[in-house]
N, C-alpha and C. Protein backbone atom coordinates (compact mmCIF):
# COMPACT_ATOMS: atom_id res chain seq x y z
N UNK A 1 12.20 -3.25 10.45
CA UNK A 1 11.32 -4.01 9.61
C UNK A 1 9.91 -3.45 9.64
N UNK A 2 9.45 -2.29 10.67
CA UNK A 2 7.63 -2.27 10.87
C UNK A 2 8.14 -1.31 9.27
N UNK A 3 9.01 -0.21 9.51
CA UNK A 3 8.91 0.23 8.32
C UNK A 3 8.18 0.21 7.02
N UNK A 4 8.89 -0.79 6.59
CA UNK A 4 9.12 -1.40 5.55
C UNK A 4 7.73 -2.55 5.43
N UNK A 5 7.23 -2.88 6.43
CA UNK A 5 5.83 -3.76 6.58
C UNK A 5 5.15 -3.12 6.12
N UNK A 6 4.65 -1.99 6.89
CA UNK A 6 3.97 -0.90 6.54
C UNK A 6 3.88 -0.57 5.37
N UNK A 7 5.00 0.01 4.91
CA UNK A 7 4.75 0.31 3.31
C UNK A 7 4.66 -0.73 2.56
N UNK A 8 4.99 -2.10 2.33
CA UNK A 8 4.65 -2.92 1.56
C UNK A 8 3.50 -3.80 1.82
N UNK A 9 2.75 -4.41 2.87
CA UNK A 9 1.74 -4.58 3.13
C UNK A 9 0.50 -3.91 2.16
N UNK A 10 -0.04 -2.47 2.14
CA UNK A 10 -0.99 -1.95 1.56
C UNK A 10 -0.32 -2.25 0.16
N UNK A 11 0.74 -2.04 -0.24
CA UNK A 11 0.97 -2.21 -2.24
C UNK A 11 0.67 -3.27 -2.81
N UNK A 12 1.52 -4.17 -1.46
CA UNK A 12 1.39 -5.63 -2.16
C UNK A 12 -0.37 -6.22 -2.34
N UNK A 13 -1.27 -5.96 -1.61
CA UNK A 13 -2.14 -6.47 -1.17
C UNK A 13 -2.85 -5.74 -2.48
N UNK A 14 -2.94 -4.69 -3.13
CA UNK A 14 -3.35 -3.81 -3.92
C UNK A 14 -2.98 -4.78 -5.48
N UNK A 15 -1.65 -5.07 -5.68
CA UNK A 15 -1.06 -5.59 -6.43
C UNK A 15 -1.88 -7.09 -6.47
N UNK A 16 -1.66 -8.20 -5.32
CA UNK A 16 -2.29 -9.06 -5.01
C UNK A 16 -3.81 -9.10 -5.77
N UNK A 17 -4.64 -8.08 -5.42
CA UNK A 17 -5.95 -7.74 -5.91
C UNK A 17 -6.06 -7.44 -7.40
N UNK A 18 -5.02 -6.79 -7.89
CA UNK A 18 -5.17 -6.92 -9.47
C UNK A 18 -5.09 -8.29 -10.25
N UNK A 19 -3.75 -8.65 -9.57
CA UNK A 19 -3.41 -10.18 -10.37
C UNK A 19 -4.67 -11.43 -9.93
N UNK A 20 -5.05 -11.27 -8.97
CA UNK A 20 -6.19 -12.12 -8.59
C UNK A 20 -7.22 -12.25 -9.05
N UNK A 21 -7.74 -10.36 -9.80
CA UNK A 21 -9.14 -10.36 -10.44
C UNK A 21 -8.84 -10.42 -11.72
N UNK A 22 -8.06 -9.06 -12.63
CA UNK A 22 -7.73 -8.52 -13.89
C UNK A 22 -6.68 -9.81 -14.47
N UNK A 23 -5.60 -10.17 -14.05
CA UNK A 23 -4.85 -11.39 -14.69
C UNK A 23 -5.41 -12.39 -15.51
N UNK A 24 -5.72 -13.39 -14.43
CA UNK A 24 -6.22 -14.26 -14.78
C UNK A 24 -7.27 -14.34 -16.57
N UNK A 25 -8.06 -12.73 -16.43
CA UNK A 25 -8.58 -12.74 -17.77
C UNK A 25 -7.27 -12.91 -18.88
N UNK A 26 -6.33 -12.93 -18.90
CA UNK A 26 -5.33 -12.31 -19.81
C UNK A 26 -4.37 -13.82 -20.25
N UNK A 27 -4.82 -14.82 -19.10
CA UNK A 27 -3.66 -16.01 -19.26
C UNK A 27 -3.66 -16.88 -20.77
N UNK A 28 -2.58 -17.30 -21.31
CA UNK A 28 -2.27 -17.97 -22.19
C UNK A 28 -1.59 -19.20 -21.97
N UNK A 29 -2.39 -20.66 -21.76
CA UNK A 29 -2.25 -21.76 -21.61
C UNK A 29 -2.07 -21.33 -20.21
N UNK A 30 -0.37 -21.85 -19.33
CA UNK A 30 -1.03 -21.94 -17.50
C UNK A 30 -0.32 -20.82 -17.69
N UNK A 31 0.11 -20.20 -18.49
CA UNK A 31 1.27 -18.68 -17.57
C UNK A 31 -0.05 -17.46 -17.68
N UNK A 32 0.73 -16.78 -16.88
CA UNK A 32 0.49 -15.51 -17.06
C UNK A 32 1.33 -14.57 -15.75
N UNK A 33 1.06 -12.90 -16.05
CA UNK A 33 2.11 -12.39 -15.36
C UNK A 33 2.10 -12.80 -14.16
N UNK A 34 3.34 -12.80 -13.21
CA UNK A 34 3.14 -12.63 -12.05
C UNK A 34 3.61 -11.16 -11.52
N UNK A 35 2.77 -10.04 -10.95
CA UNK A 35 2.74 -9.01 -10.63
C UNK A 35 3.16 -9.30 -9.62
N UNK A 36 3.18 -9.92 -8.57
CA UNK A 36 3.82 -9.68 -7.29
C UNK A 36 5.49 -10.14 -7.14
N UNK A 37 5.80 -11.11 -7.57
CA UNK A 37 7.29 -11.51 -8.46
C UNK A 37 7.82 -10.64 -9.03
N UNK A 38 6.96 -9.83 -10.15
CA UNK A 38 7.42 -8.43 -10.56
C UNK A 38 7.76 -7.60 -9.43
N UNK A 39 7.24 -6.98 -8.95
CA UNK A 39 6.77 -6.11 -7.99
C UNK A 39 8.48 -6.22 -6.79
N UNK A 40 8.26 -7.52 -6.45
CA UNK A 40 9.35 -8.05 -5.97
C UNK A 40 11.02 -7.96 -6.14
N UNK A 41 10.60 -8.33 -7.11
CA UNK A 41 12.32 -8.34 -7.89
C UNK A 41 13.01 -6.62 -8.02
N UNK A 42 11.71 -6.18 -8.74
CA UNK A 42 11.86 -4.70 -9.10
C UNK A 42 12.17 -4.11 -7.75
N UNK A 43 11.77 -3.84 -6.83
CA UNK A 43 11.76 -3.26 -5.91
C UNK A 43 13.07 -3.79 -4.84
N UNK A 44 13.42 -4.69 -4.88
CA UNK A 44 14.84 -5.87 -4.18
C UNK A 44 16.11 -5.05 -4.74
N UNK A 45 16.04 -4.87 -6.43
CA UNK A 45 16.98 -4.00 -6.68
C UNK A 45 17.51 -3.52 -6.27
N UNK A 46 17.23 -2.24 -5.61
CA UNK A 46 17.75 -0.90 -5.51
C UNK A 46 16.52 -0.27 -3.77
N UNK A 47 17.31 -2.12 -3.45
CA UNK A 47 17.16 -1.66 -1.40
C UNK A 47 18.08 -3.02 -1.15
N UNK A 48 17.84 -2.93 0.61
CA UNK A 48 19.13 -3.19 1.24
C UNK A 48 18.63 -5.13 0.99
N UNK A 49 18.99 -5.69 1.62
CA UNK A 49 18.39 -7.27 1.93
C UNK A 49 17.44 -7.52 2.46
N UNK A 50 17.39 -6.63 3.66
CA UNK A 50 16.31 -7.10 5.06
C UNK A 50 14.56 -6.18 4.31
N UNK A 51 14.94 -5.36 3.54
CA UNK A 51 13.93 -4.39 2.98
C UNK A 51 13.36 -5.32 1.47
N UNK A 52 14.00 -6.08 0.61
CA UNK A 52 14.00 -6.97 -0.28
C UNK A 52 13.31 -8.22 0.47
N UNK A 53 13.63 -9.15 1.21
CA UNK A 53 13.40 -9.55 2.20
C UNK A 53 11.59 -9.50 2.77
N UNK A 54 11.46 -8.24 3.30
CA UNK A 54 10.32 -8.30 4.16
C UNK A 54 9.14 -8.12 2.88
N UNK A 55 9.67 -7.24 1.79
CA UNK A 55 8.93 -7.52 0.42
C UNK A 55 8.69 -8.76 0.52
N UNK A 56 8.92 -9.55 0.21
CA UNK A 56 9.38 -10.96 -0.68
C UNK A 56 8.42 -11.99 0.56
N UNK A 57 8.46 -11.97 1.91
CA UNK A 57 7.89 -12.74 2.61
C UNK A 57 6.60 -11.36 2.39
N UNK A 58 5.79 -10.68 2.30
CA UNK A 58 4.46 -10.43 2.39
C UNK A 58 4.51 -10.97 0.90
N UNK A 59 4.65 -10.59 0.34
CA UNK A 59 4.11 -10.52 -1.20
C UNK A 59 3.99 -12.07 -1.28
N UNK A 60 5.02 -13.11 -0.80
CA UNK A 60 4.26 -14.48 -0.80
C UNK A 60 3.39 -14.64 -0.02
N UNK A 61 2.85 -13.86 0.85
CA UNK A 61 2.01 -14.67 2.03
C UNK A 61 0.79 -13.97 1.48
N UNK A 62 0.44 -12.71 0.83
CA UNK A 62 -0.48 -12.30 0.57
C UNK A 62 -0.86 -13.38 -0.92
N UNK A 63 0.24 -13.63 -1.84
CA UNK A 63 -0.15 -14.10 -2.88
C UNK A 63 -0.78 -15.61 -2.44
N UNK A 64 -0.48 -16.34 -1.74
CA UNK A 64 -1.02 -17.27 -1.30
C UNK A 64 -1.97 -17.46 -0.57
N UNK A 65 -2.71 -16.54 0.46
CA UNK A 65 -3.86 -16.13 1.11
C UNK A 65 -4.98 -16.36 -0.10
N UNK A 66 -4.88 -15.64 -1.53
CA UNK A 66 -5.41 -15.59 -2.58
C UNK A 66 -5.45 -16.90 -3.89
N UNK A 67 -4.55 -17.81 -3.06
CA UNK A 67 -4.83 -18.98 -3.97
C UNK A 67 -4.95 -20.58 -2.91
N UNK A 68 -4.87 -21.29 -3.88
CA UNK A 68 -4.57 -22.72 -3.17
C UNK A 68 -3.78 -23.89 -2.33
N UNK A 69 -2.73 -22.37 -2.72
CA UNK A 69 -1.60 -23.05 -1.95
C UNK A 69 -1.05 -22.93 -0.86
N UNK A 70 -0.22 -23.81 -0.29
CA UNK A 70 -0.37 -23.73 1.45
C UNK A 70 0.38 -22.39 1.77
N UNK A 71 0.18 -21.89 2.86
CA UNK A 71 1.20 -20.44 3.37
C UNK A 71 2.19 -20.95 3.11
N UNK A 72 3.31 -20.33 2.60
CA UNK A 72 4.34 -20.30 2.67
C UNK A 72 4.67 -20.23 1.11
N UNK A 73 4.27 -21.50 0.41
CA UNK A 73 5.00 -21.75 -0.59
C UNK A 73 5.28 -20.51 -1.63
N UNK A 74 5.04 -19.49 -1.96
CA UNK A 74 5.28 -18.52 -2.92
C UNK A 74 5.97 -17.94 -2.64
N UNK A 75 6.67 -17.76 -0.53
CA UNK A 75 6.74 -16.50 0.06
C UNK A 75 8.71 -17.03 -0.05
N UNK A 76 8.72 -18.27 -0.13
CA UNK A 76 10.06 -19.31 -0.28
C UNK A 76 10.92 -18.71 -2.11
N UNK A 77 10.20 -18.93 -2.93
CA UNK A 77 10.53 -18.68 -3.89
C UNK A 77 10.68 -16.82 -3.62
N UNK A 78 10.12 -15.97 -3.47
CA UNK A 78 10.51 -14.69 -3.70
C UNK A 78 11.38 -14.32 -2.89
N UNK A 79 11.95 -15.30 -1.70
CA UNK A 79 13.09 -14.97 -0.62
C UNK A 79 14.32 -15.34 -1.62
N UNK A 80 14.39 -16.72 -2.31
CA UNK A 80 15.27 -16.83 -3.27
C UNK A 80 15.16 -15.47 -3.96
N UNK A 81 14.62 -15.36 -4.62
CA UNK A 81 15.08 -14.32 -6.06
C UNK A 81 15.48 -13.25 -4.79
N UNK A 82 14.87 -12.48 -3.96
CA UNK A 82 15.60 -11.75 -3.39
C UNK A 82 17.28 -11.82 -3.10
N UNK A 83 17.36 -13.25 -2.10
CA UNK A 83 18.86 -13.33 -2.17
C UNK A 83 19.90 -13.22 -3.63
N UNK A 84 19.15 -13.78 -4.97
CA UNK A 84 20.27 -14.07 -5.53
C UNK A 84 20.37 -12.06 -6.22
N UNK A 85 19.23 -11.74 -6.16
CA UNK A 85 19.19 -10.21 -6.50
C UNK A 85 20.12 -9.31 -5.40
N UNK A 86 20.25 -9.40 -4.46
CA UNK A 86 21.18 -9.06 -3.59
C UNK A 86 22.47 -9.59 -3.81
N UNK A 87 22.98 -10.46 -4.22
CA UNK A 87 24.58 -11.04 -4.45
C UNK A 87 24.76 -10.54 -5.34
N UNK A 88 23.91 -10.55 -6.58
CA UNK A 88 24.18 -9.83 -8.04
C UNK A 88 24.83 -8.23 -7.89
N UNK A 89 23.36 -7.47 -7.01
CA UNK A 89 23.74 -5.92 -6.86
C UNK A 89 24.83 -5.44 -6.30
N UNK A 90 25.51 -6.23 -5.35
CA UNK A 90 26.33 -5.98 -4.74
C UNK A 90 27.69 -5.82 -5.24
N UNK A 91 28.08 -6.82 -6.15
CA UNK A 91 29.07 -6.60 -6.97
C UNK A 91 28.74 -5.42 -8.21
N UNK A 92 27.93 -5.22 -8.57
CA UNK A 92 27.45 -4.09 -9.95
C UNK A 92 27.36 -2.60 -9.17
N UNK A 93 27.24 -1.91 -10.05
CA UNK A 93 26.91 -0.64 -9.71
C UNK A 93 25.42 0.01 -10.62
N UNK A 94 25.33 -0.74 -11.28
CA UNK A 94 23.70 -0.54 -11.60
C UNK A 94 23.81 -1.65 -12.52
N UNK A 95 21.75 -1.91 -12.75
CA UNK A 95 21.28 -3.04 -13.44
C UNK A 95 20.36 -2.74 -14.11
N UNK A 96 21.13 -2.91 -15.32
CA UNK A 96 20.49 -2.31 -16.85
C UNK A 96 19.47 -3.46 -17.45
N UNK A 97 18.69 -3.11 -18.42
CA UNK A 97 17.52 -3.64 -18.94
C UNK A 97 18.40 -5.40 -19.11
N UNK A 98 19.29 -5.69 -19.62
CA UNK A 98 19.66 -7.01 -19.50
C UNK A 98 19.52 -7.46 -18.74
N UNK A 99 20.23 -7.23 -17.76
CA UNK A 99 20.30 -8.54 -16.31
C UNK A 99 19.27 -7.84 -15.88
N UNK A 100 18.43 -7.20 -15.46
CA UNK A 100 16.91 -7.09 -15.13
C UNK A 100 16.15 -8.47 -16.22
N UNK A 101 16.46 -8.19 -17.43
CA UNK A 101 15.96 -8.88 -18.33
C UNK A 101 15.81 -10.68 -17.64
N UNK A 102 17.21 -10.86 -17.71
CA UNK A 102 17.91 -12.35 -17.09
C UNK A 102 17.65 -12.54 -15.49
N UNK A 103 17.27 -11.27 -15.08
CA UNK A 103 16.49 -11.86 -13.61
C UNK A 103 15.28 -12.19 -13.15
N UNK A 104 14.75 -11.27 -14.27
CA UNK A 104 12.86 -11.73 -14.52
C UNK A 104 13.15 -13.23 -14.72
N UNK A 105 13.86 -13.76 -15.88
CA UNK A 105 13.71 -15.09 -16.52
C UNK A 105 13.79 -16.17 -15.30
N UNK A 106 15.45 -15.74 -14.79
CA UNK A 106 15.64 -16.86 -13.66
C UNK A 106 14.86 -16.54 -12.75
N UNK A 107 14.36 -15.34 -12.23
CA UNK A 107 13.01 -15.36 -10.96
C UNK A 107 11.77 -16.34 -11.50
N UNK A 108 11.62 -16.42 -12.35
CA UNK A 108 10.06 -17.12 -12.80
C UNK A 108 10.19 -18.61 -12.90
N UNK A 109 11.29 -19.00 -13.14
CA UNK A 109 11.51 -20.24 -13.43
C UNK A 109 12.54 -20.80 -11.72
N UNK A 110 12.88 -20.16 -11.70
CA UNK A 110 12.73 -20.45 -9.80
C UNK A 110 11.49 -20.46 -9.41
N UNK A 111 10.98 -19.21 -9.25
CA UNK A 111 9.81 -19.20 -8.05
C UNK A 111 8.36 -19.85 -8.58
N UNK A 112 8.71 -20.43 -9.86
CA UNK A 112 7.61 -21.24 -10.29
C UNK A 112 8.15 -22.76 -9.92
N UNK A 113 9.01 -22.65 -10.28
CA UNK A 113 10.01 -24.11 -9.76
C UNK A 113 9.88 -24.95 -8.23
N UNK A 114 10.24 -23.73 -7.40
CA UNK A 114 10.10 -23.94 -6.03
C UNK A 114 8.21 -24.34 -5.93
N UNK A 115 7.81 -23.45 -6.21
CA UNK A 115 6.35 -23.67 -6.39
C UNK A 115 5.53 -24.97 -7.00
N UNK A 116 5.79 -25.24 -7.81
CA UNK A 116 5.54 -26.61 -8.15
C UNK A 116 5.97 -27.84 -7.14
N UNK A 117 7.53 -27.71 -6.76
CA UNK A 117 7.98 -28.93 -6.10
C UNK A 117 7.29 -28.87 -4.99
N UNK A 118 6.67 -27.71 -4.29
CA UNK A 118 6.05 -27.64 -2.67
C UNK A 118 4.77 -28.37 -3.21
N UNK A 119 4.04 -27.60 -4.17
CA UNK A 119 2.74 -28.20 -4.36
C UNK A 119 2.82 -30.01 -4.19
N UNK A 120 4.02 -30.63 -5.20
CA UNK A 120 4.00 -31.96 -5.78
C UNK A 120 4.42 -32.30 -3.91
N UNK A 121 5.13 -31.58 -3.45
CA UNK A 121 5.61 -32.58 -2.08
C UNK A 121 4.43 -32.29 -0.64
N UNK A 122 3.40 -31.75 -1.12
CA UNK A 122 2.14 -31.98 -0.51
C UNK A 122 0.90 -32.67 -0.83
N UNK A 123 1.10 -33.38 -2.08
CA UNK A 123 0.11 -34.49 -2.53
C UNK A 123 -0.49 -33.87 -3.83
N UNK A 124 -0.40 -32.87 -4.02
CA UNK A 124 -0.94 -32.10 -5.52
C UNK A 124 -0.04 -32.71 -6.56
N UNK A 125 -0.71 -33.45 -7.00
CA UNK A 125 -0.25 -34.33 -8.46
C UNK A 125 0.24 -33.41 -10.02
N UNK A 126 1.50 -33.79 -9.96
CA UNK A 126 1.59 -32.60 -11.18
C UNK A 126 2.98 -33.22 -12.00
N UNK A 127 3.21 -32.87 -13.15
CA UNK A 127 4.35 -33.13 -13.96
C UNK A 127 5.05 -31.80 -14.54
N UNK A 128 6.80 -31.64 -13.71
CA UNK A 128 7.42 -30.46 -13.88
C UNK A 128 7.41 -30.58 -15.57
N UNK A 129 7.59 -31.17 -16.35
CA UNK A 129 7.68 -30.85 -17.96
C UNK A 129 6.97 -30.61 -18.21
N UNK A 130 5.16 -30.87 -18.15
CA UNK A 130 4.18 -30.20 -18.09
C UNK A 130 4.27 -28.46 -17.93
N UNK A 131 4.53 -28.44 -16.36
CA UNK A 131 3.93 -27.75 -15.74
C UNK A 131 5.24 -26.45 -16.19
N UNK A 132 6.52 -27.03 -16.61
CA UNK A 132 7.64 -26.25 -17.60
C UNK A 132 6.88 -25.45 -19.01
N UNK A 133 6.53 -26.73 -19.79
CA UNK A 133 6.02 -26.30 -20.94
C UNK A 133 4.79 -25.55 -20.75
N UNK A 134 3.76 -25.63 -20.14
CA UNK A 134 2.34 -24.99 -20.26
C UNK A 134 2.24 -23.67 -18.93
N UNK A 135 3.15 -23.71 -18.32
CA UNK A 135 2.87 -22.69 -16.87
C UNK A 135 4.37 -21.41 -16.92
N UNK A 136 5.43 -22.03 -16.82
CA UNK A 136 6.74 -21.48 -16.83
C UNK A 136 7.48 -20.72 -18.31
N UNK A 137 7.08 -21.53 -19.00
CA UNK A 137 7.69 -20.70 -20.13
C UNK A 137 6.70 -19.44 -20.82
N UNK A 138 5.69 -20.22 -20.93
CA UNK A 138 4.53 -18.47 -21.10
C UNK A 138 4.69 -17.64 -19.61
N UNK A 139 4.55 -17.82 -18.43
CA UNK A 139 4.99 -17.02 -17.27
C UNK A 139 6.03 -16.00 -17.55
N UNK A 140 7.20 -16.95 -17.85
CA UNK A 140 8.26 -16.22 -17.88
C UNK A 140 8.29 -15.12 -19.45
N UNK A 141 7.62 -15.12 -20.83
CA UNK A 141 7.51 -14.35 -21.49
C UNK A 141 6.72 -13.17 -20.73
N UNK A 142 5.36 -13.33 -20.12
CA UNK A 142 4.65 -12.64 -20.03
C UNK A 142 5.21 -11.78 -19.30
N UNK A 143 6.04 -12.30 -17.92
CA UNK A 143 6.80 -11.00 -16.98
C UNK A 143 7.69 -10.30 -17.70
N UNK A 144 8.42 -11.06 -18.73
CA UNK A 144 9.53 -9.76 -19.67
C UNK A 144 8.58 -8.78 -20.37
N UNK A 145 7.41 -9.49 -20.92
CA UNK A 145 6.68 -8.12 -21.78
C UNK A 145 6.10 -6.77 -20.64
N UNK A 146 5.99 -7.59 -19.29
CA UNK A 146 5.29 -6.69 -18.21
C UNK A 146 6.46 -6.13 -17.47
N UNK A 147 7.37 -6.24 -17.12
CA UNK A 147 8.81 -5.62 -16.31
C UNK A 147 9.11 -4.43 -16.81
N UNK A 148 8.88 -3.80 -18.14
CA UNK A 148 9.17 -2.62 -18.01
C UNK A 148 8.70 -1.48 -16.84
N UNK A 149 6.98 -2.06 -17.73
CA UNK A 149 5.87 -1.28 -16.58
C UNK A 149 6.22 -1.03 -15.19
N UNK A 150 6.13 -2.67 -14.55
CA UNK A 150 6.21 -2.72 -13.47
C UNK A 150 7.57 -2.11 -12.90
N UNK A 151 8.86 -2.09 -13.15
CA UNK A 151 9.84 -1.60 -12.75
C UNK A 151 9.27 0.21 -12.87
N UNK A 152 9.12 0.56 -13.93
CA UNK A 152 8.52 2.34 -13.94
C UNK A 152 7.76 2.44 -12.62
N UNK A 153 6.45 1.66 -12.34
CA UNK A 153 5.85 2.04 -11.01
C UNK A 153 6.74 2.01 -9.93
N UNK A 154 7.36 1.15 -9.78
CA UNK A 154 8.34 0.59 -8.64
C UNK A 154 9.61 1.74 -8.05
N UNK A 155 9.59 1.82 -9.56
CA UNK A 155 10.85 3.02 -9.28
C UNK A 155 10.30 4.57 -9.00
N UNK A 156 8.90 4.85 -9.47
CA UNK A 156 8.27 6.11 -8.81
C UNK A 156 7.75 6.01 -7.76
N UNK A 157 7.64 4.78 -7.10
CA UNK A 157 7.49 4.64 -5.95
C UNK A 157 8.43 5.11 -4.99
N UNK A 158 9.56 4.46 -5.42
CA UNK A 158 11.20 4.21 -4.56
C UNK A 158 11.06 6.03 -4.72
N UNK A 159 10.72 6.90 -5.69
CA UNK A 159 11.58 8.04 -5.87
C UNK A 159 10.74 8.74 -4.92
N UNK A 160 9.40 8.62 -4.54
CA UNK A 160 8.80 9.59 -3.73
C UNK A 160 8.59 9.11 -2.06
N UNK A 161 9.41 7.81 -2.20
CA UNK A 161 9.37 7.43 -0.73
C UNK A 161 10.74 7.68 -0.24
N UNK A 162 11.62 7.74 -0.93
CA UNK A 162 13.16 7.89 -0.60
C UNK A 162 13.71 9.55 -1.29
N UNK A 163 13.49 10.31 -1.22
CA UNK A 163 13.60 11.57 -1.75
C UNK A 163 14.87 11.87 -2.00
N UNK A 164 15.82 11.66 -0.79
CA UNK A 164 17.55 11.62 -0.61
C UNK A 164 18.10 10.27 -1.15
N UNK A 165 17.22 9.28 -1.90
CA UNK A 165 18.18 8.50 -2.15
C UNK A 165 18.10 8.12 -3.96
N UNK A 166 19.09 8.02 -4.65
CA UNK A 166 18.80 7.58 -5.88
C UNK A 166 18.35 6.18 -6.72
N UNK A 167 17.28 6.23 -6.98
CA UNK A 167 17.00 4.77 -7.56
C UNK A 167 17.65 4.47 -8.43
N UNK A 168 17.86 3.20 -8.64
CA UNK A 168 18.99 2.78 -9.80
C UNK A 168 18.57 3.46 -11.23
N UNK A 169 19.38 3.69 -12.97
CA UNK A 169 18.54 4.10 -13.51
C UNK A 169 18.60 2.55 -14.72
């Protein structure tokens, strides 16, 4: 696991720093991308669990350092999408722009999901149909228009850190 800390620690935190400053200019009603969810999913692909995994707990703990919400809650939702991205890969032999497509969707509407109910079950007053209609459904467009991108970085990442191994195509 230091591995794998190591290298995702400095990206995520980099990543973290874009969506924190540059995003936010860009939001439409409550969505907008989530780069580290991206970042996440993309990268869970085409590695093992425990490497998906140690992604998925920094990238929530950094994304939450950077907002309002208590530790943990973001780092819960990207452990989901990790697992269900791991059950998926396992049976496939690669994952084409569709179910990438259909995993952005169900990652956002999970890990916004989970996210909301932690907020509401710590006293933060909120309404999921609301917070469906004005936060989740623009979210979830905005990561399909951004997943190409982000999967391209992700995967030139994977290609110059793993030299002997093939990233999915």
């Amino acid at each position: 696991m230091g591995a794998h800390l190591s290298l995702s620690l400095p990206i995520l935190i980099l990543i973290a720093a874009i969506q924190s400053s540059f995003v936010p200019q860009i939001r439409i009603l409550g969505g907008s991308p989530d780069l580290i969810m991206l970042t996440v999913l993309c990268w869970s692909v085409d590695s093992d669990l425990s490497e998906g995994l140690t992604w998925a707990f920094v990238g929530g703990i950094v994304q939450d350092l950077l907002s309002v919400a208590p530790i943990g809650a973001s780092a819960l939702g990207l452990i989901l999408i990790v697992f269900i991205v791991s059950l998926l890969s396992r049976g496939l032999f690669r994952v084409g722009p569709i179910l990438l497509s259909a995993l952005v969707v169900t990652g956002t509407v999970l890990h916004q999901s989970v996210f909301a109910f932690i907020l509401a079950a710590t006293g933060m007053p909120s309404s999921y149909l609301t917070t469906f209609t004005y936060v989740i459904v623009p979210s979830a467009i905005y990561n399909l228009a951004a997943v190409a991108f982000v999967y391209f970085f992700v995967r030139q990442a994977q290609k110059r850190l793993r030299p002997n191994k093939q990233a999915f195509s």
